[in-house]
C-alpha atoms as a PDB file:
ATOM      1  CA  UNK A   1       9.174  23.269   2.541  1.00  0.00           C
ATOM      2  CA  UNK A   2      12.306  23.194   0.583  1.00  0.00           C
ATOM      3  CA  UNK A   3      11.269  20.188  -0.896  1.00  0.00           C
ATOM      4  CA  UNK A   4       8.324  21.194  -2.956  1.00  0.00           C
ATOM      5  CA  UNK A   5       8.566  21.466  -6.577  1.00  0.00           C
ATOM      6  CA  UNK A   6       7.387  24.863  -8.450  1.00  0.00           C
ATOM      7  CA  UNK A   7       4.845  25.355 -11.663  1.00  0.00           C
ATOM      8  CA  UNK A   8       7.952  25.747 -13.591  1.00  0.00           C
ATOM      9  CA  UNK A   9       9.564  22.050 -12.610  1.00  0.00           C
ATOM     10  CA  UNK A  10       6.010  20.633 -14.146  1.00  0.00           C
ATOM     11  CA  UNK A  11       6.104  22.667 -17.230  1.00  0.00           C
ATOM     12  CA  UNK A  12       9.872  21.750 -17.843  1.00  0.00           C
ATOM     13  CA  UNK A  13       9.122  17.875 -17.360  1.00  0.00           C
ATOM     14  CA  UNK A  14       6.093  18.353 -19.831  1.00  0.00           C
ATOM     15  CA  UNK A  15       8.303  19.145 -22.567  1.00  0.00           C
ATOM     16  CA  UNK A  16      11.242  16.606 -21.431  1.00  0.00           C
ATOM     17  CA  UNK A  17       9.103  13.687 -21.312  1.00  0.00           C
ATOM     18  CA  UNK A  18       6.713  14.553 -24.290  1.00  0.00           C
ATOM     19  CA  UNK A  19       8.258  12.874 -27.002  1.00  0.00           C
ATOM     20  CA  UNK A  20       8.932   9.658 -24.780  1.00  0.00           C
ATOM     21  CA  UNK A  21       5.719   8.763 -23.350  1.00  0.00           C
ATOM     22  CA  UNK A  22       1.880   8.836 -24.268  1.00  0.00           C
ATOM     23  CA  UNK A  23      -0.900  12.072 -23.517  1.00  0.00           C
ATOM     24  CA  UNK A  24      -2.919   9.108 -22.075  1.00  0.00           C
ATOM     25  CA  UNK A  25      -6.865   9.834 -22.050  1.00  0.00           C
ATOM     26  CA  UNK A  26      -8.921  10.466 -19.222  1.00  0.00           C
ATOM     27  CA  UNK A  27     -12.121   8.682 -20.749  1.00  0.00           C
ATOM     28  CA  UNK A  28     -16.123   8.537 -18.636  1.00  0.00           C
ATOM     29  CA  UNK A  29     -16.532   5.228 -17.805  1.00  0.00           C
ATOM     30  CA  UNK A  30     -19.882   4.332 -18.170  1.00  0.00           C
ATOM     31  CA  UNK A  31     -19.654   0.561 -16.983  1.00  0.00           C
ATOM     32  CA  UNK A  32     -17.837   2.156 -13.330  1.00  0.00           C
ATOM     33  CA  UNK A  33     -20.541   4.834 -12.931  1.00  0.00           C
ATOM     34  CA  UNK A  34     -22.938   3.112 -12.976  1.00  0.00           C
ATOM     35  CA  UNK A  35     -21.651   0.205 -10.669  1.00  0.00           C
ATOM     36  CA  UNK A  36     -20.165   2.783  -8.406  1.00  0.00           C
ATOM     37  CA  UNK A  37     -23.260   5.229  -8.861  1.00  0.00           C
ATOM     38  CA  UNK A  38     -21.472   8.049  -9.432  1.00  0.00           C
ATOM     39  CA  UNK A  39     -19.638  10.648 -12.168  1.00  0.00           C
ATOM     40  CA  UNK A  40     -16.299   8.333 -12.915  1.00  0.00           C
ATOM     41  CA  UNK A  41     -13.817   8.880 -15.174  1.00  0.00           C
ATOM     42  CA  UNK A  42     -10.364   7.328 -15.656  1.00  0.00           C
ATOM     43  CA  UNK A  43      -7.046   8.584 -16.592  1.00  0.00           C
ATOM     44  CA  UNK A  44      -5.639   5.784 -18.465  1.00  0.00           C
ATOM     45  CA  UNK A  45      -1.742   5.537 -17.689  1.00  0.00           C
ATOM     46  CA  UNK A  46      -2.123   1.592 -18.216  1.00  0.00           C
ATOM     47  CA  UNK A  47      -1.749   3.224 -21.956  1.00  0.00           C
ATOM     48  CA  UNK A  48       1.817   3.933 -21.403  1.00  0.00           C
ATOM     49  CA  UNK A  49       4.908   1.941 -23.361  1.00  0.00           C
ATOM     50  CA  UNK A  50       5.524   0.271 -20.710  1.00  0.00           C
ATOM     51  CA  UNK A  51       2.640  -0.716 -18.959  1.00  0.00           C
ATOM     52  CA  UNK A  52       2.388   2.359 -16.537  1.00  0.00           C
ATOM     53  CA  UNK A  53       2.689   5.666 -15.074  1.00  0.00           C
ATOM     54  CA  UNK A  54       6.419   4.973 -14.202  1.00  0.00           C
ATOM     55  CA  UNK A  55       7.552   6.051 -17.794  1.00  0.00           C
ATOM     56  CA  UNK A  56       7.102   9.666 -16.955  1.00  0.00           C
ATOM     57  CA  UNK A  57       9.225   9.820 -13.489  1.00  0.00           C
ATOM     58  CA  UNK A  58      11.764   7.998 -15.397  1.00  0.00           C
ATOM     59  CA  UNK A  59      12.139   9.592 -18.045  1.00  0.00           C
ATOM     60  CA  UNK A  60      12.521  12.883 -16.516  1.00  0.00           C
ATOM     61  CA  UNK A  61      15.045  11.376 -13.879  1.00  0.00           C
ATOM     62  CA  UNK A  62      17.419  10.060 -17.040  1.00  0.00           C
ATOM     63  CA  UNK A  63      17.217  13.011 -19.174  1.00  0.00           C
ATOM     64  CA  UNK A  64      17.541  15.740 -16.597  1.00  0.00           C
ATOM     65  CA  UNK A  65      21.275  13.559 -15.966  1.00  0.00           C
ATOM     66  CA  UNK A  66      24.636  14.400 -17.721  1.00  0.00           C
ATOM     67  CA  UNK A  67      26.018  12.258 -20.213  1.00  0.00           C
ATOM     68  CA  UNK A  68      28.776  10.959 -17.785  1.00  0.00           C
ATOM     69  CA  UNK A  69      25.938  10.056 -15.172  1.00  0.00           C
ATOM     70  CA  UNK A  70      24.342   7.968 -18.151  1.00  0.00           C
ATOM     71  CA  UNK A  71      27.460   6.401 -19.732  1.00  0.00           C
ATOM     72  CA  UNK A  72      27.888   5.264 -15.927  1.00  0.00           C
ATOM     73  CA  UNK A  73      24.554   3.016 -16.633  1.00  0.00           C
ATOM     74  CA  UNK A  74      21.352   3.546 -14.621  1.00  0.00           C
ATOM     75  CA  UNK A  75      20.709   1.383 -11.578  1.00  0.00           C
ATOM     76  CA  UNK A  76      17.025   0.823  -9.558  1.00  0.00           C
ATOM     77  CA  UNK A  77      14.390  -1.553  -7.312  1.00  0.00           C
ATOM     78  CA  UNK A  78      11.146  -2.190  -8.324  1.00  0.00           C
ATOM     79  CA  UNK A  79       8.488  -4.577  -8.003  1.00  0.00           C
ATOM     80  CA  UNK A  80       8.244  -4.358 -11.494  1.00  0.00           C
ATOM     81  CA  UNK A  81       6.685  -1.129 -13.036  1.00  0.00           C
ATOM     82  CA  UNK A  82       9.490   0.790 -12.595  1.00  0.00           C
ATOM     83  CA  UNK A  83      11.787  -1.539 -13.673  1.00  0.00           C
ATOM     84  CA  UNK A  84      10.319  -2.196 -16.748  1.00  0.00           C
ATOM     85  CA  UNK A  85      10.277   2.140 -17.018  1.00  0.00           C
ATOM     86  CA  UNK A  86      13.842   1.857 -16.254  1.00  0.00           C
ATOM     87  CA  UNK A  87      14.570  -0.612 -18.594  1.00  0.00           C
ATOM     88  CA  UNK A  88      12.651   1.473 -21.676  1.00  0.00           C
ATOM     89  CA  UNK A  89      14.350   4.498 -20.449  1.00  0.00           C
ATOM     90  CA  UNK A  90      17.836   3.114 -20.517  1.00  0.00           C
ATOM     91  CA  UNK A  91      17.372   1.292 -24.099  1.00  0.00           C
ATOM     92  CA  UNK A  92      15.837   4.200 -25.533  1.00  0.00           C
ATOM     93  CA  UNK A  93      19.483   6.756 -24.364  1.00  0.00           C
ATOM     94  CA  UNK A  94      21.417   3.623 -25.209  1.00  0.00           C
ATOM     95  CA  UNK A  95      22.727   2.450 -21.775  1.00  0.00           C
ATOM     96  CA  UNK A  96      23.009  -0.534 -19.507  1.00  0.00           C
ATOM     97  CA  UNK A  97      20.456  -1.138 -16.891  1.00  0.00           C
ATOM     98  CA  UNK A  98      20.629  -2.766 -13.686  1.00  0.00           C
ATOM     99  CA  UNK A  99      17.678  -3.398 -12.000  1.00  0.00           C
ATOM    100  CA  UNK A 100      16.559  -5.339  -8.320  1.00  0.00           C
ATOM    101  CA  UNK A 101      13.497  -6.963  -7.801  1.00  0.00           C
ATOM    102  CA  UNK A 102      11.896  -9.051  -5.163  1.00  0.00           C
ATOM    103  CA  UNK A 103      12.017 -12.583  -5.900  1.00  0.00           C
ATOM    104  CA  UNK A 104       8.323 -12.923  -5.362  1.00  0.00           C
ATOM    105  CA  UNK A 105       7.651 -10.176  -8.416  1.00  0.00           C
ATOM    106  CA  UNK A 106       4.786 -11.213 -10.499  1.00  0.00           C
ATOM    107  CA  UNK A 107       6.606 -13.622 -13.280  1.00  0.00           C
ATOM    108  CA  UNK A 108       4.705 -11.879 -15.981  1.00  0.00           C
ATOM    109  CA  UNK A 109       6.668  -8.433 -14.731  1.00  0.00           C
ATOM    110  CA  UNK A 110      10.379 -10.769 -14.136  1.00  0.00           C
ATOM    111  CA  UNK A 111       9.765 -11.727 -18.190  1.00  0.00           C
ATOM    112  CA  UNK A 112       8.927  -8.146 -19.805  1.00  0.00           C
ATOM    113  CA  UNK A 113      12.126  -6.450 -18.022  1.00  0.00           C
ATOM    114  CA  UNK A 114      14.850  -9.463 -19.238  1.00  0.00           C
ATOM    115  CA  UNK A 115      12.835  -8.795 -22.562  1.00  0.00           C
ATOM    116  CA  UNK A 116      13.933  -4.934 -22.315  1.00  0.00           C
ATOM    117  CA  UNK A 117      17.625  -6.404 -22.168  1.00  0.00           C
ATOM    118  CA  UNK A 118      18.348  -5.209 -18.355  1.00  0.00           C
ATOM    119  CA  UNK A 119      20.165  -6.804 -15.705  1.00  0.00           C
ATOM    120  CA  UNK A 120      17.881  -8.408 -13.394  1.00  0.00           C
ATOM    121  CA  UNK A 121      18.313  -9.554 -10.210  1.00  0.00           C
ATOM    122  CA  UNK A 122      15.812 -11.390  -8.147  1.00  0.00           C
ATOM    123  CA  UNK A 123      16.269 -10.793  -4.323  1.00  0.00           C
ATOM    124  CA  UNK A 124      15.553 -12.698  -1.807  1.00  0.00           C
ATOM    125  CA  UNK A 125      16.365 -10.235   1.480  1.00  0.00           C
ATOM    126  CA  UNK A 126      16.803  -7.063   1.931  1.00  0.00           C
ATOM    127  CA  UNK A 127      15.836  -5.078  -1.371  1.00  0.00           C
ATOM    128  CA  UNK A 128      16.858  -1.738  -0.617  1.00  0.00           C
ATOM    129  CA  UNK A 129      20.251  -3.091   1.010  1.00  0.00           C
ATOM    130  CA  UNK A 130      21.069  -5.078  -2.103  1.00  0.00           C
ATOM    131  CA  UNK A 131      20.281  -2.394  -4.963  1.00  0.00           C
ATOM    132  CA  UNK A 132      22.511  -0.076  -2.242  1.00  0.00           C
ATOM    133  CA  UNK A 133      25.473  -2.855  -2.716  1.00  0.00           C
ATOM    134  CA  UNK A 134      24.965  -2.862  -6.679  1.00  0.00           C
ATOM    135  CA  UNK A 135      25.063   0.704  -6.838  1.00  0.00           C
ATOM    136  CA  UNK A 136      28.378   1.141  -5.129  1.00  0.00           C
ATOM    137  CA  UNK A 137      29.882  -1.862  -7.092  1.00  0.00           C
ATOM    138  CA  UNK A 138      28.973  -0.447 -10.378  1.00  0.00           C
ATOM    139  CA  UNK A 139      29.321   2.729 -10.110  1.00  0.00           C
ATOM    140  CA  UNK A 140      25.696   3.204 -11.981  1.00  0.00           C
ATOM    141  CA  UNK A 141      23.688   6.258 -11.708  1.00  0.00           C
ATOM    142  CA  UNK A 142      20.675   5.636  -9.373  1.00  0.00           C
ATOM    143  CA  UNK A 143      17.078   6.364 -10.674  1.00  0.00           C
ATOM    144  CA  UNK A 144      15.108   5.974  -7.728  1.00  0.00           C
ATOM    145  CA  UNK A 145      11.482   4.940  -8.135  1.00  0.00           C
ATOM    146  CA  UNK A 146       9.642   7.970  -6.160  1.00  0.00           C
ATOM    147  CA  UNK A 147      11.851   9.871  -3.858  1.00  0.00           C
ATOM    148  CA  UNK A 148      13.516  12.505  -6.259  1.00  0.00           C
ATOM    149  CA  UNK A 149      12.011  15.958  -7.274  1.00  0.00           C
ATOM    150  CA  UNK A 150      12.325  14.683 -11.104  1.00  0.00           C
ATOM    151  CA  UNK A 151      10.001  11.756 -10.327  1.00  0.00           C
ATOM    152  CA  UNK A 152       7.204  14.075  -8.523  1.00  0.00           C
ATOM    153  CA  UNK A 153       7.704  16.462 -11.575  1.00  0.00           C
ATOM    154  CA  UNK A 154       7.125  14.142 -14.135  1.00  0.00           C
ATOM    155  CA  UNK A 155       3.699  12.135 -12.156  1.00  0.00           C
ATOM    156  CA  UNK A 156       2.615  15.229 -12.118  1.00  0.00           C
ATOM    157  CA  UNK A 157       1.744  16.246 -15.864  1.00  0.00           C
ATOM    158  CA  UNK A 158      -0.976  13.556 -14.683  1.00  0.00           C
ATOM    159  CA  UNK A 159      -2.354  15.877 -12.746  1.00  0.00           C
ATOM    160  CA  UNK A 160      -1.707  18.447 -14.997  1.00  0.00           C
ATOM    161  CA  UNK A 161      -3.458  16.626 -17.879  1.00  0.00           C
ATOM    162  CA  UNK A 162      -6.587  15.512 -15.882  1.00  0.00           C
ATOM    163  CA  UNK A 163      -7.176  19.145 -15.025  1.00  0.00           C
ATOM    164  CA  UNK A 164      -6.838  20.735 -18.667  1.00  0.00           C
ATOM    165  CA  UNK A 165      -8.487  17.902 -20.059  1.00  0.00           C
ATOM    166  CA  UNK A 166     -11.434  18.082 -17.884  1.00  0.00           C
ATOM    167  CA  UNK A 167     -12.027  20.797 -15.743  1.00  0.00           C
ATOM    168  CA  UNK A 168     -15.278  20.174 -14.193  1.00  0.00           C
ATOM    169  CA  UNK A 169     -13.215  16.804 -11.792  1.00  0.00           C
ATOM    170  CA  UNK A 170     -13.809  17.661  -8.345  1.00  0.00           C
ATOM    171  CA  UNK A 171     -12.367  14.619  -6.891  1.00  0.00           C
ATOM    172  CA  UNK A 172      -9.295  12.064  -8.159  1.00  0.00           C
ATOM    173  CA  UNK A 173      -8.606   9.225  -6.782  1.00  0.00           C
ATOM    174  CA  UNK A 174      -4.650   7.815  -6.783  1.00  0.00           C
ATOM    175  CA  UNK A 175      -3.171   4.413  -5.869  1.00  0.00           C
ATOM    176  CA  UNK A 176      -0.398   4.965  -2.970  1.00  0.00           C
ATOM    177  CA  UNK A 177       2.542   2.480  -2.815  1.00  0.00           C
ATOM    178  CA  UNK A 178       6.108   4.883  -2.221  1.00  0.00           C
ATOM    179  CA  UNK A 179       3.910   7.818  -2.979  1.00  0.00           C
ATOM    180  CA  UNK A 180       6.038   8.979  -6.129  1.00  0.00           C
ATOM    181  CA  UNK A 181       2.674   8.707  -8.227  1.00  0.00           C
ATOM    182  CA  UNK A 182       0.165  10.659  -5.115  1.00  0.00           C
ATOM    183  CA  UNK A 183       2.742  13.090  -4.385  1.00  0.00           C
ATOM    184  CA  UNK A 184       2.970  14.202  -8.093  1.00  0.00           C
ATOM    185  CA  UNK A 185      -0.544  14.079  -8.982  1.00  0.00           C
ATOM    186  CA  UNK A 186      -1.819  15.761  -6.212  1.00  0.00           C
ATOM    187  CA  UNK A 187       1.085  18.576  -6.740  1.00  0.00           C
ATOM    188  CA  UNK A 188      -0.258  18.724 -10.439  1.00  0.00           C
ATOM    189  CA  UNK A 189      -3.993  18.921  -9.940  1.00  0.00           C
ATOM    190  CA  UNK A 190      -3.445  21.854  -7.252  1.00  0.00           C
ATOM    191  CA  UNK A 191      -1.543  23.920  -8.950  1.00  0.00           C
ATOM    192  CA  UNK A 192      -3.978  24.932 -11.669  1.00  0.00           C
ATOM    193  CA  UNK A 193      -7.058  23.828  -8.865  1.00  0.00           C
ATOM    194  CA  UNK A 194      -6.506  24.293  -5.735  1.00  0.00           C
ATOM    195  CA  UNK A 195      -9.988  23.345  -4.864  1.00  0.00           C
ATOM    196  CA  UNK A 196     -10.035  19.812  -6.064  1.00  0.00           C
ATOM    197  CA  UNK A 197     -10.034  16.867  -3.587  1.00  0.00           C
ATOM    198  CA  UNK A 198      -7.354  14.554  -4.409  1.00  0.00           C
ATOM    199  CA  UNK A 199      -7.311  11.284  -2.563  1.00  0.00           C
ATOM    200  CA  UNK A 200      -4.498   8.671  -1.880  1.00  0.00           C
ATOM    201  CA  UNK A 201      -5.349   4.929  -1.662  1.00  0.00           C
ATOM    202  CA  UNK A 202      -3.284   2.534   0.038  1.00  0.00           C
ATOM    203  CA  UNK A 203      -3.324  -1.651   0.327  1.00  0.00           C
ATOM    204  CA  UNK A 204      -4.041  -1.865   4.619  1.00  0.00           C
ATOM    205  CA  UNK A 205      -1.198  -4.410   4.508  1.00  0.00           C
ATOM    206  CA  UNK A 206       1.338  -2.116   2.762  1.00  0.00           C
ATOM    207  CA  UNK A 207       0.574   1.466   4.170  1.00  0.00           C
ATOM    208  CA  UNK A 208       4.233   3.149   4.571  1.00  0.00           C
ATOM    209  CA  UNK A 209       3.317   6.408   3.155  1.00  0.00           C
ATOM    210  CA  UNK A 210       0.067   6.644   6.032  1.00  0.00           C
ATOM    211  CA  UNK A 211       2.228   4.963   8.720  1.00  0.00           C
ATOM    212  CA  UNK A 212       5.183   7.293   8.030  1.00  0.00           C
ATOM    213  CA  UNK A 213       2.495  10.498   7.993  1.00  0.00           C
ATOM    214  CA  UNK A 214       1.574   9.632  11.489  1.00  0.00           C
ATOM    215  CA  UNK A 215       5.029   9.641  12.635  1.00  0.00           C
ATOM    216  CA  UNK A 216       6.001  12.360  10.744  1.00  0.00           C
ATOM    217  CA  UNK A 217       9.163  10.754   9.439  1.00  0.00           C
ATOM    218  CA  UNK A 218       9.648   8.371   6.359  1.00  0.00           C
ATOM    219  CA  UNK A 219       9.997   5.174   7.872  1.00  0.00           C
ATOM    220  CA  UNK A 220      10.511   1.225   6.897  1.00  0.00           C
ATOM    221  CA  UNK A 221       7.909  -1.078   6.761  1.00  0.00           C
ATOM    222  CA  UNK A 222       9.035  -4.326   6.837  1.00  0.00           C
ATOM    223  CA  UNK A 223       6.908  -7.541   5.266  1.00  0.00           C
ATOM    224  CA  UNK A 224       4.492  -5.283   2.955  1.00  0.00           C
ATOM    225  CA  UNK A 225       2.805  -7.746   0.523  1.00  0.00           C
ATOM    226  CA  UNK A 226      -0.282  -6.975  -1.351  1.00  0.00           C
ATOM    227  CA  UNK A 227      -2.281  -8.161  -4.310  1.00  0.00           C
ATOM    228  CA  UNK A 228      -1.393  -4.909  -5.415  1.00  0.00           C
ATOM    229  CA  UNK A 229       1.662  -5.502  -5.765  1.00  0.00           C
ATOM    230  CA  UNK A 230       2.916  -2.231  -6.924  1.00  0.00           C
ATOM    231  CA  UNK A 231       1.537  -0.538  -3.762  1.00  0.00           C
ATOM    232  CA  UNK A 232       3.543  -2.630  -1.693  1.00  0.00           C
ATOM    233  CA  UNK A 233       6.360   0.074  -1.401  1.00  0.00           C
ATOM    234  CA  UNK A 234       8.824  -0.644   1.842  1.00  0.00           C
ATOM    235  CA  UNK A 235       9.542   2.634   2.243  1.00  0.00           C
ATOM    236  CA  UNK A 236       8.494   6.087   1.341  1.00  0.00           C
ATOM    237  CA  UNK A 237      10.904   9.227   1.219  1.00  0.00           C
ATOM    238  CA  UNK A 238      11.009  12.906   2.605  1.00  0.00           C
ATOM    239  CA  UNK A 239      10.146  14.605  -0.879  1.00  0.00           C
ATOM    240  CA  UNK A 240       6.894  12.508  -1.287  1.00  0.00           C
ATOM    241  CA  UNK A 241       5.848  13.507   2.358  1.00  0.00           C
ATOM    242  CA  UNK A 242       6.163  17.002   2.024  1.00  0.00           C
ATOM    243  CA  UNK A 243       4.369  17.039  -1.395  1.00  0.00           C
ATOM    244  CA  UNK A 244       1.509  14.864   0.031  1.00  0.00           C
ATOM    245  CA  UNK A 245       1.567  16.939   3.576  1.00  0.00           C
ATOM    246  CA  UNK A 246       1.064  19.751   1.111  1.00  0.00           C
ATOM    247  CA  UNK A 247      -1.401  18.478  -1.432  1.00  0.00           C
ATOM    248  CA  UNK A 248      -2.956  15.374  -0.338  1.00  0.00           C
ATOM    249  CA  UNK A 249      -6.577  15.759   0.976  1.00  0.00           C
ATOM    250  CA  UNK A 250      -7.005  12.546   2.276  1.00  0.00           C
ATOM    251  CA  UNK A 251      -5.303   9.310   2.386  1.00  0.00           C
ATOM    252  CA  UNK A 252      -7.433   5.928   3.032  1.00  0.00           C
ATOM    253  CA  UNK A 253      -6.703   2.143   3.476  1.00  0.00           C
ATOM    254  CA  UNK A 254      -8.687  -0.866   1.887  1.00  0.00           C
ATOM    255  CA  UNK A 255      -8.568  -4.612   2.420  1.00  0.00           C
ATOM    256  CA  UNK A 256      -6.987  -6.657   0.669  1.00  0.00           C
ATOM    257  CA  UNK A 257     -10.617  -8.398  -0.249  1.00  0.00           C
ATOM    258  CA  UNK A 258     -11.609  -5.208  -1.644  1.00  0.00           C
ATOM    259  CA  UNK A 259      -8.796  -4.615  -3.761  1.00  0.00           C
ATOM    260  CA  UNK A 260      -9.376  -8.440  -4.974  1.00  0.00           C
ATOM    261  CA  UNK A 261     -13.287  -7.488  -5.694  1.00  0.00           C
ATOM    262  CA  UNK A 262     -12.401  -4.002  -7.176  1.00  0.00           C
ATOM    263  CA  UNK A 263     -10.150  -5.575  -9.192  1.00  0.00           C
ATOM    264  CA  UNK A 264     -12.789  -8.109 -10.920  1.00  0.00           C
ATOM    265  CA  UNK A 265     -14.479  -4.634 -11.517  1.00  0.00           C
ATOM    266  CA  UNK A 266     -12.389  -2.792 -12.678  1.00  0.00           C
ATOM    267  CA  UNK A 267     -11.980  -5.033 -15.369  1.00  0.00           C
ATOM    268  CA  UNK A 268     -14.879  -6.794 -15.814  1.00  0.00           C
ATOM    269  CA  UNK A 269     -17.398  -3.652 -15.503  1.00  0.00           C
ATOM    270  CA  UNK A 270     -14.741  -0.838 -16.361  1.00  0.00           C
ATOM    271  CA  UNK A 271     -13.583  -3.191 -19.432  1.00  0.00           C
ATOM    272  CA  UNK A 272     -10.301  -1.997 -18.361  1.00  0.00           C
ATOM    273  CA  UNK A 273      -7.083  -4.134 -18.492  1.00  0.00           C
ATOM    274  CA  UNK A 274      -5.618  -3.314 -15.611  1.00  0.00           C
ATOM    275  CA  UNK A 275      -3.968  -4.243 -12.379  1.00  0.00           C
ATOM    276  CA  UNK A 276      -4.863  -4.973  -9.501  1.00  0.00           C
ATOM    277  CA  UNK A 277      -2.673  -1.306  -7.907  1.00  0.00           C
ATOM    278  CA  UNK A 278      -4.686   0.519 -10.208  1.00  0.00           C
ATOM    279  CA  UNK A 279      -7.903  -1.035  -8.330  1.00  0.00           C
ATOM    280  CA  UNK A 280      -7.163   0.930  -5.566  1.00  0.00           C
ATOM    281  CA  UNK A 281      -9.239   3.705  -6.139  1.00  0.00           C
ATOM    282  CA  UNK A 282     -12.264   1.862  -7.079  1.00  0.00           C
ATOM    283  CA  UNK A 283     -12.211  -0.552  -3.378  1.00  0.00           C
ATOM    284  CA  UNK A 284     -12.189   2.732  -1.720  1.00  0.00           C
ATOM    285  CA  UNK A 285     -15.870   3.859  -3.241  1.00  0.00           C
ATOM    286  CA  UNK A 286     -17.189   0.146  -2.998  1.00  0.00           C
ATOM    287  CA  UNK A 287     -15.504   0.078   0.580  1.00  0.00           C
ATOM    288  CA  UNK A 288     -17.163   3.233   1.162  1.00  0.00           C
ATOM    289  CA  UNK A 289     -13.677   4.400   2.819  1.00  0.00           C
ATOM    290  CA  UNK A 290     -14.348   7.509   1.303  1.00  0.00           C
ATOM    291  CA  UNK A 291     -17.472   9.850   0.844  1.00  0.00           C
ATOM    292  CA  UNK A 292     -18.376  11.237  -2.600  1.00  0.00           C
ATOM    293  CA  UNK A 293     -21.668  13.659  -3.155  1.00  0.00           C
ATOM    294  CA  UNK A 294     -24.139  13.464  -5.720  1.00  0.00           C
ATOM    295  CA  UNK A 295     -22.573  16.451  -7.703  1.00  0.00           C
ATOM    296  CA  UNK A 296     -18.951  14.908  -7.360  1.00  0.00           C
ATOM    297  CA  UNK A 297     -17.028  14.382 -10.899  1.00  0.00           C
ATOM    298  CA  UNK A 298     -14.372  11.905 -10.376  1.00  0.00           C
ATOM    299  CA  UNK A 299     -11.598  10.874 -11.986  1.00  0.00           C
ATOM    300  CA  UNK A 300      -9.734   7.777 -10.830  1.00  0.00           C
ATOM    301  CA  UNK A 301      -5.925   7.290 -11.634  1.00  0.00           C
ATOM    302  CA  UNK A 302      -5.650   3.539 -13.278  1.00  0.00           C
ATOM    303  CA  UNK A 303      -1.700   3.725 -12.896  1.00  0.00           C
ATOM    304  CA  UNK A 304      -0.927   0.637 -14.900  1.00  0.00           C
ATOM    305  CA  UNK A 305      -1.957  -2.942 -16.511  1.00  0.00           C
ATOM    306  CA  UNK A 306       1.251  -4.721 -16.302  1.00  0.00           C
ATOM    307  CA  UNK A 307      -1.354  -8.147 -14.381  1.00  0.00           C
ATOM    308  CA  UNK A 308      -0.797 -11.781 -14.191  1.00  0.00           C
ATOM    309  CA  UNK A 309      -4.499 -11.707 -14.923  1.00  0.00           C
ATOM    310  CA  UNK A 310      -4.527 -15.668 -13.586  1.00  0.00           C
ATOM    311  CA  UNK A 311      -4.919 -14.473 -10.431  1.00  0.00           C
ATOM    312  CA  UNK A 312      -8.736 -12.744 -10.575  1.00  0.00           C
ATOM    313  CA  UNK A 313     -11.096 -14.270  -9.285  1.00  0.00           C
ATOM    314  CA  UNK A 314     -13.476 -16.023 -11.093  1.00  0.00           C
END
């Protein structure tokens, strides 16, 4: 597949993103073993500047550009993770940023991106539609949140990192929402272990990347919501199917009750501050949507903590 990015795309994003973003940990969690009775360990990209993974695809996307795609300002949609990455990105090279959102984003996610000094616009319809209009009116240099071979590269030094930093993970576990994080990770992990299982995670009510697998076409899923809010991607794109085609071992639904319960333990157990799309990977175990041996090590990708924490349940 044309598609599919090399070793050498990983290593190059390594370097390009280094300076920008955090080597997060990936730490044994003793409070998830032993609720989920098994070998867990998390990859903390909660740790980032901004909250989240989304840093590293968007970083990588900005700095790979020319200066006359910059100086044209960057444009993007996001729930809210990659907005606020976009944001960061576009203060830290010193340009404007324009950013959609739905207008039922999490408030706490709405205030940290008008803090970052972007142009925010809350959207009622169509999001994709809109951020297409914006674009064309401004002119502005599009940074899209997963469907670019700069995003895959730069999700996955995750994988990259789990592997080198531990070596003995037979199993990680990724949240799935447009599949820019799965797609990268997975692409990571297997190219320095080929052997490992990786596993995708997706909300049941906001499964585009599974849905579009099935047909074998990127498609649009209209009225995704989720607790997970950041999983609740509308649409997916051809680069992320190929990578996951490629990579992906298995990809699994939960319920939006799990997600809610995994959640609580996540944080409560884990002692992890995180939200509820970086749950994902935990519902599946205590869903038992996926199974894990005795002799498993597994690390579970907590992709951010960006959480109106109001909503857990008590």
């Amino acid at each position: 597949m044309t598609n599919l990015i090399g070793d050498s795309s990983i290593d190059a994003a390594a370097a390009a993103i280094a300076p920008h973003v955090q080597r997060t940990p990936t730490v044994r969690s003793v409070g998830l073993s032993e609720t989920l009775e098994a070998n867990i360990t998390a990859k903390l990209e909660l740790l980032q500047p901004t909250g989240s993974f989304k840093v590293r695809g968007a970083f990588n996307t900005v700095l790979a550009m020319s200066a006359e795609e910059r100086s044209r300002g960057l444009i993007s949609m996001s729930a809210g993770n990659h907005a606020l990455a976009v944001a960061h990105v576009a203060r830290h090279v010193g340009v404007p940023a324009t950013v959609c959102m739905p207008a039922t984003a999490v408030q706490f996610k709405i205030d940290a991106v008008r803090a970052l000094g972007a142009n925010l616009e809350l959207v009622e319809g169509d999001l994709v539609a809109r951020t297409n209009e914006l674009r064309d009116e401004l002119g502005a240099s599009y940074v899209h949140p997963f469907d670019h071979a700069a995003v895959v590269a730069g999700t996955a030094t995750i994988g990259r990192e789990i592997m080198v930093d531990d070596p003995d993970t037979s199993v990680v576990i990724v949240p799935v929402g447009g599949g820019g994080l799965i797609s990268g990770v997975a692409t990571g992990v297997k190219s320095l272990a080929p052997h490992v299982r990786v596993i995708g995670v997706e909300p049941e009510a906001a499964d585009v990347v599974s849905q579009s697998r099935d047909a074998g076409e990127p498609i649009s899923l209209s009225g995704a919501r989720s607790i997970a809010d950041g999983l609740a991607a509308p649409i997916t794109g051809q680069i992320n199917l190929d990578h996951i085609n490629t990579n992906v071992d298995e990809l699994v639904r939960v319920s939006e009750d799990a997600l809610h319960t995994a959640w609580g333990v996540v944080v409560r157990q884990g002692k992890f501050a995180a939200e509820p799309a970086a749950a994902a990977g935990v519902a599946s175990v205590l869903a038992g949507t996926i199974t894990l041996t005795a002799t498993d090590k597994v690390c579970i990708v907590l992709s951010g903590g960006n959480a109106d924490f109001s909503l857990l349940r008590p």
